[in-house]
C-alpha atoms as a PDB file:
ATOM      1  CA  UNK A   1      25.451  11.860  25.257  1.00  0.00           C
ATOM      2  CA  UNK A   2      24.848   8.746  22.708  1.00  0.00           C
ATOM      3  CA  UNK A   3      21.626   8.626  24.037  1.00  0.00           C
ATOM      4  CA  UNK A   4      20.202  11.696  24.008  1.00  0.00           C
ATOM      5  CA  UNK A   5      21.460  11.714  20.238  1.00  0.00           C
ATOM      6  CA  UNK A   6      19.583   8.487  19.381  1.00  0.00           C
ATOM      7  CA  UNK A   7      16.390   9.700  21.691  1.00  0.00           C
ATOM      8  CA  UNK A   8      16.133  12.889  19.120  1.00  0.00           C
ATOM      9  CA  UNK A   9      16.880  10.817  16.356  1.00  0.00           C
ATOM     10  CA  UNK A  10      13.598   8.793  17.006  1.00  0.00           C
ATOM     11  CA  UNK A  11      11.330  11.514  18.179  1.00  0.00           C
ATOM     12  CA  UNK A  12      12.526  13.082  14.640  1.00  0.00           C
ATOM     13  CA  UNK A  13      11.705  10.087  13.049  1.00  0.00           C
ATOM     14  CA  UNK A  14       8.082   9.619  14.148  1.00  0.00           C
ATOM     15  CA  UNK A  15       7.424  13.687  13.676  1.00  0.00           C
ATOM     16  CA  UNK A  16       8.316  12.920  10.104  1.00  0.00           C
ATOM     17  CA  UNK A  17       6.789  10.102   9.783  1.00  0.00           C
ATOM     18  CA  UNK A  18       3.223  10.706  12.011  1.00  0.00           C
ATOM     19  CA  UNK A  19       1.952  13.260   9.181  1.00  0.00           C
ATOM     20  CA  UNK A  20       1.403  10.991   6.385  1.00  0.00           C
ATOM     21  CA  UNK A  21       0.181   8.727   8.916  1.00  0.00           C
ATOM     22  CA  UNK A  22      -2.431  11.029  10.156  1.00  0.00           C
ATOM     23  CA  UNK A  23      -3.253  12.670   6.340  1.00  0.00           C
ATOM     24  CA  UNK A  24      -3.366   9.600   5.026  1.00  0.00           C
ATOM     25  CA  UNK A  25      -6.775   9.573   2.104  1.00  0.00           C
ATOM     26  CA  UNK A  26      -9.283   7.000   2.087  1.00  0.00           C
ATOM     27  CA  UNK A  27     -10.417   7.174  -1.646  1.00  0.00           C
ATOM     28  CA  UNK A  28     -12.269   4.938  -3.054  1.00  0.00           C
ATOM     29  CA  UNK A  29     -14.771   4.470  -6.954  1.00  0.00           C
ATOM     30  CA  UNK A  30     -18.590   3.731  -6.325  1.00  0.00           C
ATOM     31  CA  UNK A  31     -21.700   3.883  -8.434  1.00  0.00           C
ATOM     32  CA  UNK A  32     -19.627   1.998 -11.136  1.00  0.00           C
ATOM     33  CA  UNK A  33     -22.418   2.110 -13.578  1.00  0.00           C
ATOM     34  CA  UNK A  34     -22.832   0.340 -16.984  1.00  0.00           C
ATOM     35  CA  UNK A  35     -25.085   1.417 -19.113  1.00  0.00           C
ATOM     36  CA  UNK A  36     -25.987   1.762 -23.466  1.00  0.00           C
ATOM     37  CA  UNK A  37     -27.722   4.061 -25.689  1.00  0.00           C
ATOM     38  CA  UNK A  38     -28.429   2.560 -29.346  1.00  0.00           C
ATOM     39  CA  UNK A  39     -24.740   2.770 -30.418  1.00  0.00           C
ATOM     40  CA  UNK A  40     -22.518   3.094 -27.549  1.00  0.00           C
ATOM     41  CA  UNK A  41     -21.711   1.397 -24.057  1.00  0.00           C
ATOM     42  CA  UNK A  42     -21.366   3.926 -21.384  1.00  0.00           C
ATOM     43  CA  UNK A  43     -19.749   4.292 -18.097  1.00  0.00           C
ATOM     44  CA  UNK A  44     -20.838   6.278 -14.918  1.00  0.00           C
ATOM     45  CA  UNK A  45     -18.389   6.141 -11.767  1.00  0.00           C
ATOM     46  CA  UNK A  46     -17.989   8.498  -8.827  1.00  0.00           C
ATOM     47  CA  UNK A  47     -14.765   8.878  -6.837  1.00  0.00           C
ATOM     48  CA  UNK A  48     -15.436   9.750  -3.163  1.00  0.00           C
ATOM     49  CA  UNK A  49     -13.214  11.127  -0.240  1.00  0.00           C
ATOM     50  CA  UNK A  50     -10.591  12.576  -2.714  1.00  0.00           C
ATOM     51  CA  UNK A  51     -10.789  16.310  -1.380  1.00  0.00           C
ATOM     52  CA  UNK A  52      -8.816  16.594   1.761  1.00  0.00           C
ATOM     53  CA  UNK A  53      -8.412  20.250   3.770  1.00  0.00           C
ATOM     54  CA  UNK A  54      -5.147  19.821   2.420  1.00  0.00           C
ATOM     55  CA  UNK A  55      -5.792  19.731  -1.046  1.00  0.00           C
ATOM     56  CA  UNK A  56      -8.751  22.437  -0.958  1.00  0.00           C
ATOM     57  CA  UNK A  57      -6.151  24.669   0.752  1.00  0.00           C
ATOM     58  CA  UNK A  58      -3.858  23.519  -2.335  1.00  0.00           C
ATOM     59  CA  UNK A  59      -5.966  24.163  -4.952  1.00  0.00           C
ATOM     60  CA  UNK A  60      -7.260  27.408  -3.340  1.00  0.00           C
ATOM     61  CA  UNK A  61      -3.514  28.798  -3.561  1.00  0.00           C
ATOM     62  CA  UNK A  62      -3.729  28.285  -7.460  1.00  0.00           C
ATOM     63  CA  UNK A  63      -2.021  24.764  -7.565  1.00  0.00           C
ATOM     64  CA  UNK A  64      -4.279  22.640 -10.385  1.00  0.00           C
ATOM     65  CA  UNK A  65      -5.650  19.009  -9.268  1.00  0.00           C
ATOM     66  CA  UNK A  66      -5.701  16.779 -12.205  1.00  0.00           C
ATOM     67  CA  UNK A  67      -7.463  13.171 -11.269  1.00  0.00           C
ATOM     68  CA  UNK A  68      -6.867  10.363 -13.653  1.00  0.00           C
ATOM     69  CA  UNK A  69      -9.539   7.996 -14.678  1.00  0.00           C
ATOM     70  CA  UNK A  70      -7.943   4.503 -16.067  1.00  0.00           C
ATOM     71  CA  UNK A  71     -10.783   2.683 -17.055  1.00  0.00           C
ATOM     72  CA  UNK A  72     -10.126  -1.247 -19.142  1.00  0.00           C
ATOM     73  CA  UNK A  73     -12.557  -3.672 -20.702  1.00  0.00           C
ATOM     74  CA  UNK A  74     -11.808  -7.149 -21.502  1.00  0.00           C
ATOM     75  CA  UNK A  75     -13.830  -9.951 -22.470  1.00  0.00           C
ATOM     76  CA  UNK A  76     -14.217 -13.102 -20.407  1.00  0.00           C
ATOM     77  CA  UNK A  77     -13.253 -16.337 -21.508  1.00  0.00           C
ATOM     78  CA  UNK A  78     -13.476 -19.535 -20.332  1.00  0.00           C
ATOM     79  CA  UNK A  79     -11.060 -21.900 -22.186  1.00  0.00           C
ATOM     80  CA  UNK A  80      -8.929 -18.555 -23.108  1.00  0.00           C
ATOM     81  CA  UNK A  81      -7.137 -16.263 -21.536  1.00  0.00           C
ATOM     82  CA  UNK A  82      -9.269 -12.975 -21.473  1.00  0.00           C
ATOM     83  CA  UNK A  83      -9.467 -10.561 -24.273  1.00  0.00           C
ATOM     84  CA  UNK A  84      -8.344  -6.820 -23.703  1.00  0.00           C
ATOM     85  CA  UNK A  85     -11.054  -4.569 -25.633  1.00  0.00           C
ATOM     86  CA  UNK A  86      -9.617  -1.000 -24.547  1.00  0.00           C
ATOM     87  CA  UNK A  87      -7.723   1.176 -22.206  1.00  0.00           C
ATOM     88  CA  UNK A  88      -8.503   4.440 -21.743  1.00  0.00           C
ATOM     89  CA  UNK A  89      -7.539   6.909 -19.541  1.00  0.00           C
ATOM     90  CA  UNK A  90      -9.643  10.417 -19.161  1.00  0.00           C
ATOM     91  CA  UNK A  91      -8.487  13.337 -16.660  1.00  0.00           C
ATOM     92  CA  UNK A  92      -9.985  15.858 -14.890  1.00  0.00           C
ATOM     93  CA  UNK A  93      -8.091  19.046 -14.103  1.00  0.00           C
ATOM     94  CA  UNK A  94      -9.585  21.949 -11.613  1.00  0.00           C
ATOM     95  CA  UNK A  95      -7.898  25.091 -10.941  1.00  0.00           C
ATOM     96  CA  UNK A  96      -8.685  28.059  -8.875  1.00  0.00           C
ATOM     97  CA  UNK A  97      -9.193  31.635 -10.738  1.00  0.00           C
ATOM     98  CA  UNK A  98      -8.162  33.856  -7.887  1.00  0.00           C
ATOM     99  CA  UNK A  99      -9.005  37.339  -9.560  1.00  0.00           C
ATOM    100  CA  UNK A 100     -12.078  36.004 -10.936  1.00  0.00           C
ATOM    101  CA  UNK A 101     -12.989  34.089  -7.818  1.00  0.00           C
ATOM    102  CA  UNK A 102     -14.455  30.538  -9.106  1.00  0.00           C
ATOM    103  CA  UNK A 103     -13.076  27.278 -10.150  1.00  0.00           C
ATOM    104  CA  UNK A 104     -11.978  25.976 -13.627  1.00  0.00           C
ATOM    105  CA  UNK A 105     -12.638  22.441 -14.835  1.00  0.00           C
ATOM    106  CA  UNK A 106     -12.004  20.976 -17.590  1.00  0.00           C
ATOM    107  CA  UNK A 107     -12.215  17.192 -18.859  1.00  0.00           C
ATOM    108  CA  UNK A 108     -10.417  15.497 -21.194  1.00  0.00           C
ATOM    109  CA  UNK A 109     -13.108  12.932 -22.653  1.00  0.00           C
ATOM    110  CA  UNK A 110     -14.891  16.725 -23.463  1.00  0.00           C
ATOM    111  CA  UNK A 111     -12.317  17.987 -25.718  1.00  0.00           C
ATOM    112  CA  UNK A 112     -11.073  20.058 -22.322  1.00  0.00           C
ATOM    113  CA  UNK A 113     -13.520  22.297 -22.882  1.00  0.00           C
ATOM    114  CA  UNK A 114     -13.641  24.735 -19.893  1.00  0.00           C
ATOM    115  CA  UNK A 115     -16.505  24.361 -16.938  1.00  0.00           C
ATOM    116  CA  UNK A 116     -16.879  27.449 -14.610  1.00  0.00           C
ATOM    117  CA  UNK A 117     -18.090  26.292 -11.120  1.00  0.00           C
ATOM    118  CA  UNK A 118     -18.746  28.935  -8.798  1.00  0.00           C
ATOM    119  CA  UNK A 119     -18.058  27.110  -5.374  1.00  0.00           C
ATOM    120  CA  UNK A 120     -15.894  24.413  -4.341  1.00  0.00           C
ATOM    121  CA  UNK A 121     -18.641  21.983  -3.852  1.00  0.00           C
ATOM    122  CA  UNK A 122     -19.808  22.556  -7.392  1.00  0.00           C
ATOM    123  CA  UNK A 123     -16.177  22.277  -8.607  1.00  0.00           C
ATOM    124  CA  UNK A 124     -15.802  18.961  -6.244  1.00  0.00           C
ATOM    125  CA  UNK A 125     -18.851  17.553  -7.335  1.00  0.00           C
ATOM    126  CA  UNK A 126     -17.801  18.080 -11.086  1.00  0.00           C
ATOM    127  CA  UNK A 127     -14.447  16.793 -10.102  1.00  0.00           C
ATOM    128  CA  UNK A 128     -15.639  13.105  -8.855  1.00  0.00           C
ATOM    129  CA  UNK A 129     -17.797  12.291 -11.366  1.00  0.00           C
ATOM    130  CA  UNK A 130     -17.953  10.596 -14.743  1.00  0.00           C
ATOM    131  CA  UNK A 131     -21.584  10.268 -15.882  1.00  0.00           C
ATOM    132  CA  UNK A 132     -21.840   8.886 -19.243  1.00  0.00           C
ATOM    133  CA  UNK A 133     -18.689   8.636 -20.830  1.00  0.00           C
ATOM    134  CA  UNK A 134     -18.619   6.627 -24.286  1.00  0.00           C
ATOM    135  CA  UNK A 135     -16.607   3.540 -23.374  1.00  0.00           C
ATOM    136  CA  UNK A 136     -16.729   1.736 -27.090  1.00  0.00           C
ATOM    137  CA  UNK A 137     -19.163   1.472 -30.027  1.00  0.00           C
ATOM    138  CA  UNK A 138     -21.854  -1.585 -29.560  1.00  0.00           C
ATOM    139  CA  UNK A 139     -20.762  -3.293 -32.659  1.00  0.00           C
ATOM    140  CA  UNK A 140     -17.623  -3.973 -31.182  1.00  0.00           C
ATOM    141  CA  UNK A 141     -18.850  -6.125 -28.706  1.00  0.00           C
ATOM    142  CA  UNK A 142     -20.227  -9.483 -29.176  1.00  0.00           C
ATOM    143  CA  UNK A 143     -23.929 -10.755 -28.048  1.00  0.00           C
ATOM    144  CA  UNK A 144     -24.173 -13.363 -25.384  1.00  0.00           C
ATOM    145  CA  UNK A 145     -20.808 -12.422 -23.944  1.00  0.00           C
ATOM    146  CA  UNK A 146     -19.665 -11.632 -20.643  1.00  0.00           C
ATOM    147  CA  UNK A 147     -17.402  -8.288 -20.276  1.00  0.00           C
ATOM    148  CA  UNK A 148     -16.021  -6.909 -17.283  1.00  0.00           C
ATOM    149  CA  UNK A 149     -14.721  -3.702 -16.457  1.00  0.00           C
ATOM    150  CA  UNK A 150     -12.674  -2.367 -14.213  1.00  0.00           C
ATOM    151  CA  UNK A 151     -11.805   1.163 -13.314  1.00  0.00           C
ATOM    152  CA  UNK A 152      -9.189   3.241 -10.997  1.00  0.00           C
ATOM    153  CA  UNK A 153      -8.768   6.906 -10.043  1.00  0.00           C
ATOM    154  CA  UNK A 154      -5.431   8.711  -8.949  1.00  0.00           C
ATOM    155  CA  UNK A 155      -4.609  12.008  -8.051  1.00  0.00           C
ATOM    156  CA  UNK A 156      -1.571  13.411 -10.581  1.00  0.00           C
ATOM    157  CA  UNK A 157       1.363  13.828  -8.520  1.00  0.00           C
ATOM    158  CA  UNK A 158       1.461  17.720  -7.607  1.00  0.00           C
ATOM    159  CA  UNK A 159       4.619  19.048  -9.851  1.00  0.00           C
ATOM    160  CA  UNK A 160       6.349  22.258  -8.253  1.00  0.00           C
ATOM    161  CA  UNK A 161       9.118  23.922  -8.939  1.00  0.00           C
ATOM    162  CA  UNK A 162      12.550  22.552  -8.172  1.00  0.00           C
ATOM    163  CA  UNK A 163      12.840  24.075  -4.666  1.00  0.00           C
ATOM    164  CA  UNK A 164       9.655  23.937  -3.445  1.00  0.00           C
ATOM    165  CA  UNK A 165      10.046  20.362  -3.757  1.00  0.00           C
ATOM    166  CA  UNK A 166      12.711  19.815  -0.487  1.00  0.00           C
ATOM    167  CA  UNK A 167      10.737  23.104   1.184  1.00  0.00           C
ATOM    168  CA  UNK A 168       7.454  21.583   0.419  1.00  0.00           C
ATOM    169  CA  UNK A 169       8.012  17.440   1.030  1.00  0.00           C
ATOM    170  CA  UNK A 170       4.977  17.107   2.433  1.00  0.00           C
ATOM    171  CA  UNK A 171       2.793  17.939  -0.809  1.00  0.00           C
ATOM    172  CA  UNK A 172       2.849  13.892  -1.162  1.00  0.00           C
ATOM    173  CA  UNK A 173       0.401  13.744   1.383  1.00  0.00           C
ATOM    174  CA  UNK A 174      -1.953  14.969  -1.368  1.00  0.00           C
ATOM    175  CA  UNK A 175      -1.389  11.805  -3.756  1.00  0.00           C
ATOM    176  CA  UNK A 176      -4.085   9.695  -3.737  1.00  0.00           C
ATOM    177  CA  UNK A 177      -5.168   6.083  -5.850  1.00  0.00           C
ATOM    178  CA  UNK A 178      -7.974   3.762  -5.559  1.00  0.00           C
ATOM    179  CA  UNK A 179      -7.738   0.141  -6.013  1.00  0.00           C
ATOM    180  CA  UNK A 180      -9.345  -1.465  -9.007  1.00  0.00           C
ATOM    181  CA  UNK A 181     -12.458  -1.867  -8.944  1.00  0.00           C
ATOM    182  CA  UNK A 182     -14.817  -4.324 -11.099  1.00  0.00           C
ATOM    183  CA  UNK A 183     -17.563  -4.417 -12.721  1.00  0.00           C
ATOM    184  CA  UNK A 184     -19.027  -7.494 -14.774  1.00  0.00           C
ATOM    185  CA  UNK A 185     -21.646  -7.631 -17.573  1.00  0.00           C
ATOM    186  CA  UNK A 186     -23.303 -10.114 -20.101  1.00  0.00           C
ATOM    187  CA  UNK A 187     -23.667  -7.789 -23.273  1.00  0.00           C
END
């Protein structure tokens, strides 16, 4: 009898465990992107393999996504330790309008001003990117120097209601975060 009891105890282990094995995201930044007009430095990134059938299905049942962007510039220096210029961090939210039938977006380095997309692509697309975002004034920064930045996206941990949190343990599987990643310039 002791061993049929610790035979279900390990085939209940590895169903629990197998999901977020199988679900696991493989998320990751690219087309980090430096770039200036005449008084600004900006930034361009895109985050790809973030939208899982799990999370569209989320979303789709009126739960918002909200990725966070943490984005910090330092200056290099050799005989110092480096110097940290800024952190920022920008978000994106998107949530489904089910009566209206498209998707809401809205960005926090654009005053959260709202963005209809009408299909999920669009909304996805809208999602993963950052194209020109105004990382720090020019005059901040000196000539000749090197800079680096580097630059990580997570998905907001889904926040339900108090129940729904034992019914629904799984809704970690929908957590995502990159590593940092890097990107160096001489200014």
């Amino acid at each position: 009898m002791q061993q049929h009891i610790k035979i279900y105890f390990l085939i209940l282990c590895f169903t629990l465990l197998l999901p977020s094995l199988t679900f696991a995201i493989d998320v990751q930044l690219s087309g980090i992107k430096v770039t200036d007009t005449t008084d600004n430095l900006l930034l361009s990134l895109k985050v790809e393999g973030a939208f899982n059938e799990k999370l569209k299905e989320a979303i789709s049942n009126g739960i918002p996504a909200t990725f966070s962007f943490f984005i910090n510039l330092s200056r290099e220096r050799t005989l110092w330790a480096n110097e940290q210029i800024i952190e920022l961090k920008v978000t994106h939210t998107l949530k489904y309008h089910n009566l209206k039938n498209h998707y809401i977006i809205k960005k926090s380095w654009q005053n959260n001003k709202p963005v209809i997309a009408e299909s999920f692509d669009e909304a996805k697309k809208m999602m993963s990117e950052i194209n020109d975002l105004t990382i720090i004034p020019l005059k901040r920064l000196q000539k000749k120097s090197r800079y680096r930045i580097i630059a990580k996206a997570e998905l907001d941990k889904v926040k339900l209601p108090f129940l729904l949190n034992y019914i629904l343990f799984f809704a970690s599987l929908w957590d995502f975060e990159t590593e940092w990643h890097a990107h160096e310039f001489v200014y």
